[in-house]
PDB file of N, CA and C in Angstrom:
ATOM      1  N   UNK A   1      -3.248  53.104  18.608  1.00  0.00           N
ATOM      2  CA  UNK A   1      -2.703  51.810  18.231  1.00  0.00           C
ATOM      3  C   UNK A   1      -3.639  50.698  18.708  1.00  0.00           C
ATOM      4  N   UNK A   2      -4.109  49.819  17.823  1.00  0.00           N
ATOM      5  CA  UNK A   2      -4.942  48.626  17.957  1.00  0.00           C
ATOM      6  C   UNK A   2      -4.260  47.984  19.242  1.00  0.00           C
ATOM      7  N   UNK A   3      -4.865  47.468  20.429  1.00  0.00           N
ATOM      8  CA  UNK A   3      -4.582  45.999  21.138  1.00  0.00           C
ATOM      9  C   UNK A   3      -4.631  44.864  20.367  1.00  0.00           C
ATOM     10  N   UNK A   4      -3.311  43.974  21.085  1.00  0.00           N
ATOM     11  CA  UNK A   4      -3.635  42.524  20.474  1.00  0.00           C
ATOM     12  C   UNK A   4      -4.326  41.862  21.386  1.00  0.00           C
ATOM     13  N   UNK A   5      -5.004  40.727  20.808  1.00  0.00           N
ATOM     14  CA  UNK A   5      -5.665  39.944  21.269  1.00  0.00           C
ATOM     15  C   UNK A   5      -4.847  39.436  22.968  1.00  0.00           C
ATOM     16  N   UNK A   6      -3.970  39.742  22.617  1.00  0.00           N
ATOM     17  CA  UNK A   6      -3.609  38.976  24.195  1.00  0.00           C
ATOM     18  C   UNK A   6      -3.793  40.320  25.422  1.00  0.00           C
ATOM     19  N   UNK A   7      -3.761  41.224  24.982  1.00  0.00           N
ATOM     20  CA  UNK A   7      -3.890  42.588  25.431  1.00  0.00           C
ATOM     21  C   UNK A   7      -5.541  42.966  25.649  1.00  0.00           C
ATOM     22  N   UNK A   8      -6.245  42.014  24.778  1.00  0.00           N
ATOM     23  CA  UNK A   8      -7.791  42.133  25.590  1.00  0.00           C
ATOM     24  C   UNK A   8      -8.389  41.220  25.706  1.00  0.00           C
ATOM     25  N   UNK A   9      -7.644  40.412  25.879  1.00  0.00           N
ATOM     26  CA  UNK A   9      -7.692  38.928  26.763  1.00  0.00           C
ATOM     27  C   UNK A   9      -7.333  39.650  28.375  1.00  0.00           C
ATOM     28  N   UNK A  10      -6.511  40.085  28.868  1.00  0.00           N
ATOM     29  CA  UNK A  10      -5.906  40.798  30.050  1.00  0.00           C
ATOM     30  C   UNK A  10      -6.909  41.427  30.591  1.00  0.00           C
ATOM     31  N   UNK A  11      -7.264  42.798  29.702  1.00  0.00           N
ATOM     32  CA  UNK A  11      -8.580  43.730  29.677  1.00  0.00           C
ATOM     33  C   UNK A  11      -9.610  42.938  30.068  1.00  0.00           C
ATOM     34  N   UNK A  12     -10.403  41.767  29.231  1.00  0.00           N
ATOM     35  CA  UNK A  12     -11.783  41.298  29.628  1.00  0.00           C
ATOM     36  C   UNK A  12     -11.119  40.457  30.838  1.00  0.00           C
ATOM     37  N   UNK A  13     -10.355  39.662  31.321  1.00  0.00           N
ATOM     38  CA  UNK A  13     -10.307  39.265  33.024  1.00  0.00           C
ATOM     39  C   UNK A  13      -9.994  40.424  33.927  1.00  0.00           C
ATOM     40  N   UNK A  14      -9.596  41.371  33.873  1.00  0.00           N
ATOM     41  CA  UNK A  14      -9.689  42.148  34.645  1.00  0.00           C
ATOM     42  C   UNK A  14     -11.080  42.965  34.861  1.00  0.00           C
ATOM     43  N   UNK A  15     -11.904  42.541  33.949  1.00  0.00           N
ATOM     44  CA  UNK A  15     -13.239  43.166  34.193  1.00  0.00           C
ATOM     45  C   UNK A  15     -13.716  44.121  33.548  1.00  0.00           C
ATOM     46  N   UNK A  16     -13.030  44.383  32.141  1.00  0.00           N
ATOM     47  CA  UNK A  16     -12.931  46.233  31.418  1.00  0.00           C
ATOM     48  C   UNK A  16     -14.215  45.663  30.955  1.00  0.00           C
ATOM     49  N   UNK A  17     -15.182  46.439  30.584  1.00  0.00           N
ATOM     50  CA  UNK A  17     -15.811  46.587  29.505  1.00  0.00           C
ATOM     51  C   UNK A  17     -15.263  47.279  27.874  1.00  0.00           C
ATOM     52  N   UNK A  18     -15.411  46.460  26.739  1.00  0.00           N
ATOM     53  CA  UNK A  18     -14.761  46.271  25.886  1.00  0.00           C
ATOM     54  C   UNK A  18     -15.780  46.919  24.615  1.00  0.00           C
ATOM     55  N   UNK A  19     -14.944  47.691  23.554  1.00  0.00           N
ATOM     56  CA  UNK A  19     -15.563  48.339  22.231  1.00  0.00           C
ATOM     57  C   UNK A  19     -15.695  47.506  21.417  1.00  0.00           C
ATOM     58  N   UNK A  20     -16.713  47.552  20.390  1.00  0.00           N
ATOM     59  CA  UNK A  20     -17.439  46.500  19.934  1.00  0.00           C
ATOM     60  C   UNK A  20     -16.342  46.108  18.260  1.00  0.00           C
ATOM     61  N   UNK A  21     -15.355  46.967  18.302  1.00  0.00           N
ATOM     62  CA  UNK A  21     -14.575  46.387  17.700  1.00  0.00           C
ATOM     63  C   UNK A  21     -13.144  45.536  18.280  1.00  0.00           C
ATOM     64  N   UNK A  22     -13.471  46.012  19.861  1.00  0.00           N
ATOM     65  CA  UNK A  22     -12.079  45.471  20.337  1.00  0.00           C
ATOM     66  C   UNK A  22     -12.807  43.556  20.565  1.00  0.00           C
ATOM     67  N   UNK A  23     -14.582  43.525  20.672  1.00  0.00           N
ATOM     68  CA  UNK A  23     -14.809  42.353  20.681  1.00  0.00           C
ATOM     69  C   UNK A  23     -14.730  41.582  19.487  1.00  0.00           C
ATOM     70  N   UNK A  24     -14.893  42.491  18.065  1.00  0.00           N
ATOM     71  CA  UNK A  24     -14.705  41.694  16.939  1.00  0.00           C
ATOM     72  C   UNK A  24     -12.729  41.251  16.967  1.00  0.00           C
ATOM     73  N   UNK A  25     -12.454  42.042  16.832  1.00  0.00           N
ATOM     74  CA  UNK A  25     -10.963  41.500  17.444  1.00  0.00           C
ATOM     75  C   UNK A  25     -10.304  39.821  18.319  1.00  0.00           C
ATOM     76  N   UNK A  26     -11.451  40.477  19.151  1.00  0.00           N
ATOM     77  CA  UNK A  26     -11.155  39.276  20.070  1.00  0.00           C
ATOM     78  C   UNK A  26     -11.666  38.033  19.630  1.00  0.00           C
ATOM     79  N   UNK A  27     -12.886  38.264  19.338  1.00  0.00           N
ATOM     80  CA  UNK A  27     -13.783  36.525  18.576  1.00  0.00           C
ATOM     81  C   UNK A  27     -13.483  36.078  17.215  1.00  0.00           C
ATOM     82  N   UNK A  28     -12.433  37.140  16.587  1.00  0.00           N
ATOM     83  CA  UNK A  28     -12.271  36.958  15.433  1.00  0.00           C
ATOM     84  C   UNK A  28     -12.797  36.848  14.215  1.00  0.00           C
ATOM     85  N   UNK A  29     -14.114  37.922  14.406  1.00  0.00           N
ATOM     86  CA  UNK A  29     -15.036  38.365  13.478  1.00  0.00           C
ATOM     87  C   UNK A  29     -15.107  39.921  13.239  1.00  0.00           C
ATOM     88  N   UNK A  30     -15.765  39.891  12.150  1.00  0.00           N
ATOM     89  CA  UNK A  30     -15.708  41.281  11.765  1.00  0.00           C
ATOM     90  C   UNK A  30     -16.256  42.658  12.568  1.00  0.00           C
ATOM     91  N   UNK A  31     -16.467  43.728  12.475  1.00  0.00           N
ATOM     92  CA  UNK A  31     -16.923  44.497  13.411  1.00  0.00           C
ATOM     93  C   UNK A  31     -18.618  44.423  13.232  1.00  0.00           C
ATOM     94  N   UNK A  32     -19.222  44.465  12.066  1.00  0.00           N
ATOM     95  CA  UNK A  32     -20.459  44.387  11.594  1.00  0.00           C
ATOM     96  C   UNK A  32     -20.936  42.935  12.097  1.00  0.00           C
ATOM     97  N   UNK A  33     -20.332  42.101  12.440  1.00  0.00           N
ATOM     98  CA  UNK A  33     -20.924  41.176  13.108  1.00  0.00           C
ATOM     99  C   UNK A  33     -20.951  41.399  14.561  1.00  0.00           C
ATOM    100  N   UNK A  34     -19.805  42.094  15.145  1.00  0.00           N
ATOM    101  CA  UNK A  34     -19.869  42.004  16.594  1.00  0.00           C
ATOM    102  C   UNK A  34     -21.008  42.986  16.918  1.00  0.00           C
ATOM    103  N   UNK A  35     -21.475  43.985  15.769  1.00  0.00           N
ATOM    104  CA  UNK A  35     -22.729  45.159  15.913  1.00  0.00           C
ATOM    105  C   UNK A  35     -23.676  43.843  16.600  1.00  0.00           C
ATOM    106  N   UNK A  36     -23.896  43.617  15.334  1.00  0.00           N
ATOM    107  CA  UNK A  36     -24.827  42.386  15.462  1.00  0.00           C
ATOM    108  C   UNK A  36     -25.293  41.631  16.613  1.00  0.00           C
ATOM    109  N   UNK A  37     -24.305  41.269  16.981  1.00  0.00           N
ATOM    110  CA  UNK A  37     -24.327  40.715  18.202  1.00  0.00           C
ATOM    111  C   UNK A  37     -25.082  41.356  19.606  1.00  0.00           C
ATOM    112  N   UNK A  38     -24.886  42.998  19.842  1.00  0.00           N
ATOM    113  CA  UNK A  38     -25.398  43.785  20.303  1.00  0.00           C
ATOM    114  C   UNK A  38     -26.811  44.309  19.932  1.00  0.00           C
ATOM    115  N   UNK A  39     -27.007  44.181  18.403  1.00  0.00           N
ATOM    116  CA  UNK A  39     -28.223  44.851  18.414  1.00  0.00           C
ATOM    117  C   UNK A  39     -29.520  43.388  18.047  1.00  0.00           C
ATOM    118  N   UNK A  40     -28.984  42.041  18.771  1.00  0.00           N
ATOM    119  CA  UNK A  40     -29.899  41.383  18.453  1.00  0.00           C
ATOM    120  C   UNK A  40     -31.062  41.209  19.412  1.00  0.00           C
ATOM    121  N   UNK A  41     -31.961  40.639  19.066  1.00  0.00           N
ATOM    122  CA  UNK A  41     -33.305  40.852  20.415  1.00  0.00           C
ATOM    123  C   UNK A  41     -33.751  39.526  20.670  1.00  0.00           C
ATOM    124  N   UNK A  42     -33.175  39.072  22.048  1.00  0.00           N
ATOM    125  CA  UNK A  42     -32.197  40.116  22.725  1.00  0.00           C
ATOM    126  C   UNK A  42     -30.557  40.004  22.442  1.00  0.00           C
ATOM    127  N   UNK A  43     -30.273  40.928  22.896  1.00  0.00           N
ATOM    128  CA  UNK A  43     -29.103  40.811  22.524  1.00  0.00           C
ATOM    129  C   UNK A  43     -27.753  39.682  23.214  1.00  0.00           C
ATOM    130  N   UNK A  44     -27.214  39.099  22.321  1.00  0.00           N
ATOM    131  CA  UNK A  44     -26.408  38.258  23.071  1.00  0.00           C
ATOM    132  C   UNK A  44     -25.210  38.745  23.687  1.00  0.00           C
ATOM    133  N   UNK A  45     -24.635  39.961  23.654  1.00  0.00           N
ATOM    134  CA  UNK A  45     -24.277  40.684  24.124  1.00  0.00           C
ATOM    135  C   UNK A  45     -24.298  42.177  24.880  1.00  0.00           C
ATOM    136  N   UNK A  46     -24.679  42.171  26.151  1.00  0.00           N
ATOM    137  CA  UNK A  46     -25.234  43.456  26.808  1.00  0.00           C
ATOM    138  C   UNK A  46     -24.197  44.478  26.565  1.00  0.00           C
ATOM    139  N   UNK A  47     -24.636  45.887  26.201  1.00  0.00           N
ATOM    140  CA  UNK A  47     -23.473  46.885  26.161  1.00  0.00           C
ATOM    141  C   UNK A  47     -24.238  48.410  27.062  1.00  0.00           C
ATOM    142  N   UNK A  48     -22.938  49.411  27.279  1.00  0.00           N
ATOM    143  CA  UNK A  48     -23.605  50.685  27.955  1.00  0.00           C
ATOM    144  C   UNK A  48     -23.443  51.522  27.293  1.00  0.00           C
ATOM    145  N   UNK A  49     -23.647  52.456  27.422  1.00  0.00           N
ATOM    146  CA  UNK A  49     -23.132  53.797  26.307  1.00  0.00           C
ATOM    147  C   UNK A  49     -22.167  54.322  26.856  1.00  0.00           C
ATOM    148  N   UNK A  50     -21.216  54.828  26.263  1.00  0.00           N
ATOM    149  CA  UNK A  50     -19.893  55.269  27.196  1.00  0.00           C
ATOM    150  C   UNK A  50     -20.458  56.517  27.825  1.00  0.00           C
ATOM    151  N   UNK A  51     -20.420  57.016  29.130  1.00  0.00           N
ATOM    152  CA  UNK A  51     -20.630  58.117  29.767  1.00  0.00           C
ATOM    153  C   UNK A  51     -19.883  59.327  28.969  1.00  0.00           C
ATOM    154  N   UNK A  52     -20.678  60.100  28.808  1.00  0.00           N
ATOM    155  CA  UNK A  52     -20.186  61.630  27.960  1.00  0.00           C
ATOM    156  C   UNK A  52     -19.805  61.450  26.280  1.00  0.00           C
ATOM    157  N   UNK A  53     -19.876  60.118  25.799  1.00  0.00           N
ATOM    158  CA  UNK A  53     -19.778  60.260  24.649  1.00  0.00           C
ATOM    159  C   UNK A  53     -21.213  60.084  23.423  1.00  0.00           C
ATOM    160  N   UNK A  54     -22.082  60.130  24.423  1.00  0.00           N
ATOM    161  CA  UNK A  54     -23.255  60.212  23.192  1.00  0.00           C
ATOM    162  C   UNK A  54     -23.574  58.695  22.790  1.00  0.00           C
ATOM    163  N   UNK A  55     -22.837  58.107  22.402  1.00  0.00           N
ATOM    164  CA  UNK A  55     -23.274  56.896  21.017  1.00  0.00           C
ATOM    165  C   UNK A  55     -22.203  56.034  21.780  1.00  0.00           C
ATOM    166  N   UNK A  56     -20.659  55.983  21.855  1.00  0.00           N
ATOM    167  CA  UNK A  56     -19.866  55.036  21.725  1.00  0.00           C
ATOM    168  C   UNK A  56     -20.481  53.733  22.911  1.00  0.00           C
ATOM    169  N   UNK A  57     -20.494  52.405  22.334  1.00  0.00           N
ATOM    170  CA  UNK A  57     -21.122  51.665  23.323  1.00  0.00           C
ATOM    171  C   UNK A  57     -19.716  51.067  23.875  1.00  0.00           C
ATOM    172  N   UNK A  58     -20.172  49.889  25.114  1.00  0.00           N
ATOM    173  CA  UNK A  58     -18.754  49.239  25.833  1.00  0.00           C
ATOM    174  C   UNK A  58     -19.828  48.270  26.318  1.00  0.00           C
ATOM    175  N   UNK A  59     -19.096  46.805  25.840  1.00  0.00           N
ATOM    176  CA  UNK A  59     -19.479  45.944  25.304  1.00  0.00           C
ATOM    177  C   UNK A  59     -19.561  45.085  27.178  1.00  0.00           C
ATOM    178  N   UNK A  60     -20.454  44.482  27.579  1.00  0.00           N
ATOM    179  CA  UNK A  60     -20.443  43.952  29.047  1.00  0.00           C
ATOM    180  C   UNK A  60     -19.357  42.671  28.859  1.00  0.00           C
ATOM    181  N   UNK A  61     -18.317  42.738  29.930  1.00  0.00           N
ATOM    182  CA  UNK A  61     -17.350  41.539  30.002  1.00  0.00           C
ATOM    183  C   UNK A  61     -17.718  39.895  30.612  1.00  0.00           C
ATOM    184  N   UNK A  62     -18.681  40.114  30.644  1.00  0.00           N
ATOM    185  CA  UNK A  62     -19.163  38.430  31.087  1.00  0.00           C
ATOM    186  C   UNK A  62     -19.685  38.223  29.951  1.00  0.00           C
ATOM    187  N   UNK A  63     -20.596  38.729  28.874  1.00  0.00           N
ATOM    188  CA  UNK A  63     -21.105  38.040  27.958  1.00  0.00           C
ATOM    189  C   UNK A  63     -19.899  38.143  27.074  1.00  0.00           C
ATOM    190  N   UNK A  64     -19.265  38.647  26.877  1.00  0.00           N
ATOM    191  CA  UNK A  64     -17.957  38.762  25.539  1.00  0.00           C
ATOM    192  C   UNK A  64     -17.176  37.483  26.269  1.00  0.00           C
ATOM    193  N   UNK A  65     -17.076  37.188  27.413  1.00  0.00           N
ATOM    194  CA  UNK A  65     -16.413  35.878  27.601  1.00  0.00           C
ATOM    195  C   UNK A  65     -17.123  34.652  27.801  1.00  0.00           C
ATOM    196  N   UNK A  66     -18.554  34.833  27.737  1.00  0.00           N
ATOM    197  CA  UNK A  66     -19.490  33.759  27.448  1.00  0.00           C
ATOM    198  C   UNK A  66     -18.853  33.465  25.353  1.00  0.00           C
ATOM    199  N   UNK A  67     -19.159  34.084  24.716  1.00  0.00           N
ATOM    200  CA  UNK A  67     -19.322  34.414  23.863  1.00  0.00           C
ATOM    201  C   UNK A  67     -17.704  33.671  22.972  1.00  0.00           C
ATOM    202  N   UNK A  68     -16.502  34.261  23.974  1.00  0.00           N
ATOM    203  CA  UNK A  68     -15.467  33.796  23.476  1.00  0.00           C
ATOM    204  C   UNK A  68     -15.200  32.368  24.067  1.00  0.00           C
ATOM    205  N   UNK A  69     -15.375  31.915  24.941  1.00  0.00           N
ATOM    206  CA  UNK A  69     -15.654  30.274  25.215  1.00  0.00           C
ATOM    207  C   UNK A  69     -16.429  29.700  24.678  1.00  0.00           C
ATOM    208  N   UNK A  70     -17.395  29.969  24.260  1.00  0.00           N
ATOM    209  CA  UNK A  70     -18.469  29.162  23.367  1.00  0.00           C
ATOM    210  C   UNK A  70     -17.453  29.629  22.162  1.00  0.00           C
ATOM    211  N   UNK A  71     -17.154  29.909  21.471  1.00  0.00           N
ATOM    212  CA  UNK A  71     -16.283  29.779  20.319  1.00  0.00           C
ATOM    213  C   UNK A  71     -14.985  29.045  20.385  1.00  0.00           C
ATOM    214  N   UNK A  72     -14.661  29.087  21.473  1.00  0.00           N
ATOM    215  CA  UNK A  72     -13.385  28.239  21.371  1.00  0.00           C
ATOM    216  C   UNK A  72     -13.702  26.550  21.831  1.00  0.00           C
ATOM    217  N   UNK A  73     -15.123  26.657  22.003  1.00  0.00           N
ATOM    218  CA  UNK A  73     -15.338  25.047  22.725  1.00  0.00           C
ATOM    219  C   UNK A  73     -15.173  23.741  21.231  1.00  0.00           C
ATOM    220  N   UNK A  74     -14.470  22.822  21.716  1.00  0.00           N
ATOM    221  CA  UNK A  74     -14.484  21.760  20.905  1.00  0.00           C
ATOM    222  C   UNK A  74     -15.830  21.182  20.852  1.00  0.00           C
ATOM    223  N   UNK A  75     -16.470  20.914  19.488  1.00  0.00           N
ATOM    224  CA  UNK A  75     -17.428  19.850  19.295  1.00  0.00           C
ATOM    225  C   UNK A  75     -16.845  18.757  18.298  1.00  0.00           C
ATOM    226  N   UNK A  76     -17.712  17.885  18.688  1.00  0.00           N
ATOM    227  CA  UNK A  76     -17.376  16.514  18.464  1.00  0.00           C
ATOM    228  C   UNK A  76     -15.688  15.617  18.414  1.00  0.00           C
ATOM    229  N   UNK A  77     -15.478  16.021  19.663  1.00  0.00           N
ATOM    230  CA  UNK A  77     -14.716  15.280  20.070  1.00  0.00           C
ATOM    231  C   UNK A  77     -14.764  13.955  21.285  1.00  0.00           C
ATOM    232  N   UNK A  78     -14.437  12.976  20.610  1.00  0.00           N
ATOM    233  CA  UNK A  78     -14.363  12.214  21.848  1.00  0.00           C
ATOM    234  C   UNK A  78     -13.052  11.386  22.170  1.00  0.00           C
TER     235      UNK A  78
END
């Protein structure tokens, strides 16, 4: 069963490292963008490979909340 957003809102302050669809979730973009995000150079989001699974990555929780504050920041307001 999918988490809601408030459910990995909880997850990233507690420190989880997060799947790169649970970050598209969260920023409210697609999963092919949150790839993106990971495989850019460099990447604006650091990730690890999950231990014992080969491939699955887990997305670093300080940049996914860099990432989700800079999206929620107001511009041009005064």
């Amino acid at each position: 069963m999918a988490r809601t957003v408030e459910d990995l809102e909880r997850a990233l302050e507690s420190g989880e490292w997060l799947r790169p669809g649970d970050v598209a979730r969260l920023l409210g973009i697609s999963r092919t963008a949150a790839v993106r995000l990971l495989n850019s150079d460099p990447p604006q989001i650091r990730y690890r490979v999950k231990p014992g699974t080969g491939r699955h990555r887990e997305c670093h929780p300080d940049d996914v909340r860099r990432e989700l504050d800079a999206r929620r920041q107001v511009h041009g307001d005064q």
